[in-house]
C-alpha atoms as a PDB file:
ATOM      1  CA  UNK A   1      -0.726 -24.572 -22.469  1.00  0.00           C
ATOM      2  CA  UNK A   2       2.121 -21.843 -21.974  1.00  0.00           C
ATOM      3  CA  UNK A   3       2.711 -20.442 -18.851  1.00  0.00           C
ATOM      4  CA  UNK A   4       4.797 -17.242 -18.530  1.00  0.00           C
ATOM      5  CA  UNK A   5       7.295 -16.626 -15.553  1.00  0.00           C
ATOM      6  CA  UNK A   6       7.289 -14.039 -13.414  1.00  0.00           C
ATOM      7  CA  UNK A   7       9.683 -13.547 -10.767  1.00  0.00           C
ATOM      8  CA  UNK A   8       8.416 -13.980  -7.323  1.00  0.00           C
ATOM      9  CA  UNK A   9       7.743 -10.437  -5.785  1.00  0.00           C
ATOM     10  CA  UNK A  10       8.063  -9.821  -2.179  1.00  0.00           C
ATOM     11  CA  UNK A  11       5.054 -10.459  -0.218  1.00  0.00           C
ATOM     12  CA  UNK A  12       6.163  -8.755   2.907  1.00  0.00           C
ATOM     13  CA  UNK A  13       7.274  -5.567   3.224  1.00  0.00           C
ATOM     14  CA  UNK A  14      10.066  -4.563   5.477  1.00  0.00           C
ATOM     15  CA  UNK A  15       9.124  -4.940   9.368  1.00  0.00           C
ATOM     16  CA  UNK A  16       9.461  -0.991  10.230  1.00  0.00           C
ATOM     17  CA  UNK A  17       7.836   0.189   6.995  1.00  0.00           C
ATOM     18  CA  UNK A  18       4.929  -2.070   7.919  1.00  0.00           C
ATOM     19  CA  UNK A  19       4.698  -0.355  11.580  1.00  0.00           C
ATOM     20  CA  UNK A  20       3.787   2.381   9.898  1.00  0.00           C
ATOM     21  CA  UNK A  21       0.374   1.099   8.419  1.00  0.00           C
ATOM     22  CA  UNK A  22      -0.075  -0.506  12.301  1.00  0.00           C
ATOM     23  CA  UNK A  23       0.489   2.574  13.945  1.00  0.00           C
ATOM     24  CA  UNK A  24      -3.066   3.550  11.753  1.00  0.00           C
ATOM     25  CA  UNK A  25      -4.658   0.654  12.748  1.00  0.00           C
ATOM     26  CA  UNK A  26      -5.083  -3.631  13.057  1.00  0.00           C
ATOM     27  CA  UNK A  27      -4.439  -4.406   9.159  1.00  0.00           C
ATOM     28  CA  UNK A  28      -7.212  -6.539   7.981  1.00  0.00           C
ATOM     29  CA  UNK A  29      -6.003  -7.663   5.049  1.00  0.00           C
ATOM     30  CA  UNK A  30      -2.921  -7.475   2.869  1.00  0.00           C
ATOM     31  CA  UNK A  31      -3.251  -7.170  -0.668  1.00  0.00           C
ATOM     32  CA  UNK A  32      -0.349  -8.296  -3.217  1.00  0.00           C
ATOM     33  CA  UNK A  33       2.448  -6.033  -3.847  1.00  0.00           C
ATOM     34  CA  UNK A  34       2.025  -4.005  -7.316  1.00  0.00           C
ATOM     35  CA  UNK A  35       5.425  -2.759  -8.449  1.00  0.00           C
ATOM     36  CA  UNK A  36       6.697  -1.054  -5.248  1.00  0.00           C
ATOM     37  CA  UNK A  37       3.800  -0.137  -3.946  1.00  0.00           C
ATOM     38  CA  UNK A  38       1.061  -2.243  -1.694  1.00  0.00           C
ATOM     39  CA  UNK A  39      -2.179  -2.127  -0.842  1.00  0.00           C
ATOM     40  CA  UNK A  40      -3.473  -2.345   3.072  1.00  0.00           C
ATOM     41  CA  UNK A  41      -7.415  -2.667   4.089  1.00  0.00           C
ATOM     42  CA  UNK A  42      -7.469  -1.661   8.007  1.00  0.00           C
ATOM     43  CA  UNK A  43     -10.175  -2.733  10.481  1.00  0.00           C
ATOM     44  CA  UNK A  44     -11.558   0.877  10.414  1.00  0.00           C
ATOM     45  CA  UNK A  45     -11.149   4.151   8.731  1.00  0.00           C
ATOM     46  CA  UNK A  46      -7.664   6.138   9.441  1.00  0.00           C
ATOM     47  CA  UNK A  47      -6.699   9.635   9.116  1.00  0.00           C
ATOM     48  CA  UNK A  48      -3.322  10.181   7.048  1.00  0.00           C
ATOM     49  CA  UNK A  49      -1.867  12.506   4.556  1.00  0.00           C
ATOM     50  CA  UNK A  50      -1.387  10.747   1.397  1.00  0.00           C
ATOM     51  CA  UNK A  51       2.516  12.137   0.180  1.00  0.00           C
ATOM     52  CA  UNK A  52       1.431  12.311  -3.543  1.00  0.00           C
ATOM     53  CA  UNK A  53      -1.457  14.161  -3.088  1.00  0.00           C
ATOM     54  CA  UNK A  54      -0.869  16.254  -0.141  1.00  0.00           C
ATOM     55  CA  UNK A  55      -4.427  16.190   1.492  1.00  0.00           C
ATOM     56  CA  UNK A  56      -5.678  14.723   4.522  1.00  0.00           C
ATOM     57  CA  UNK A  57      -7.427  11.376   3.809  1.00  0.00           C
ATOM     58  CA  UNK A  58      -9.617   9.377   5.725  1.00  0.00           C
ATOM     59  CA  UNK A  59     -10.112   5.517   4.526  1.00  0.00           C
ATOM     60  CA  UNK A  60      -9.718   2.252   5.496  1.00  0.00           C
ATOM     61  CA  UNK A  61      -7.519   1.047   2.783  1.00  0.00           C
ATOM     62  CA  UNK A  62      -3.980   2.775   2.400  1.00  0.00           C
ATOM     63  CA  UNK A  63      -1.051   1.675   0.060  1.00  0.00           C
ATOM     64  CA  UNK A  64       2.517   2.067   0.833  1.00  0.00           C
ATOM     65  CA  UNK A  65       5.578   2.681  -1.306  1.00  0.00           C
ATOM     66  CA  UNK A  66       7.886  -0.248  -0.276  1.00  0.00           C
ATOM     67  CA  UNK A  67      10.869   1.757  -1.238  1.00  0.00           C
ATOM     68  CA  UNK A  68      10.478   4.962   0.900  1.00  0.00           C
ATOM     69  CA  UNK A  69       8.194   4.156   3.668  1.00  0.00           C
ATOM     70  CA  UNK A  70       5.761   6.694   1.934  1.00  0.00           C
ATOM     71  CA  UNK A  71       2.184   6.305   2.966  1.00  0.00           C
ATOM     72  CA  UNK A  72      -0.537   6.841   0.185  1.00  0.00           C
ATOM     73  CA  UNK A  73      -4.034   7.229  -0.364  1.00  0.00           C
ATOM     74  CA  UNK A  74      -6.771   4.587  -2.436  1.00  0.00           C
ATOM     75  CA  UNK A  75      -6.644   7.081  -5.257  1.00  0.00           C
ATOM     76  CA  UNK A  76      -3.323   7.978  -5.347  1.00  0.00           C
ATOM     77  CA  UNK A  77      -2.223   4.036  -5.576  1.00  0.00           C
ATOM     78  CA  UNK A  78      -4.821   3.282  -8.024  1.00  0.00           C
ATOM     79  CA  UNK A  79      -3.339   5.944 -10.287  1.00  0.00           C
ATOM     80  CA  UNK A  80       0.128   5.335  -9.792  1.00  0.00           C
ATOM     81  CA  UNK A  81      -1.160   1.417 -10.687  1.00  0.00           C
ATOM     82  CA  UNK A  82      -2.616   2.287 -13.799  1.00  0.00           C
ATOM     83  CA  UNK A  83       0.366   3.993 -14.875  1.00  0.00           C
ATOM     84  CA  UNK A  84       2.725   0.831 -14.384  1.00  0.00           C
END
């Protein structure tokens, strides 16, 4: 059986660019990173504007870009995902 390596990616993003998914809400869960971006589920639904598509969102799950601190909605992750 072959096994393929993949380097480890960081599971933790940077302490202040977390603080900004707390400041939302208590993070429920934390899904792995994809690429730079990650995937949060909150406790409850948060309002935020997601930076790629410029509208007001309301969910429970919100992603953040690891490299900029930018905060981003379900959608927006899922389609920046899809293109990686």
């Amino acid at each position: 059986m072959a096994f393929c390596y993949r380097p480890a990616e960081p599971h933790t993003p940077n302490r202040a660019m977390k603080s900004k998914i707390e400041t939302l809400g208590r993070i429920r869960k934390e899904f792995p990173p994809r690429g730079n971006l990650q995937l949060f589920q909150l406790d409850k639904p948060a309002t935020f504007t997601c930076s790629v598509r410029k509208i007001e969102v309301t969910s429970a799950k919100v992603a953040l870009d690891l490299q900029t601190g930018a905060l981003l909605s379900n959608g927006a992750y899922g389609h920046l995902v899809a293109g990686l």
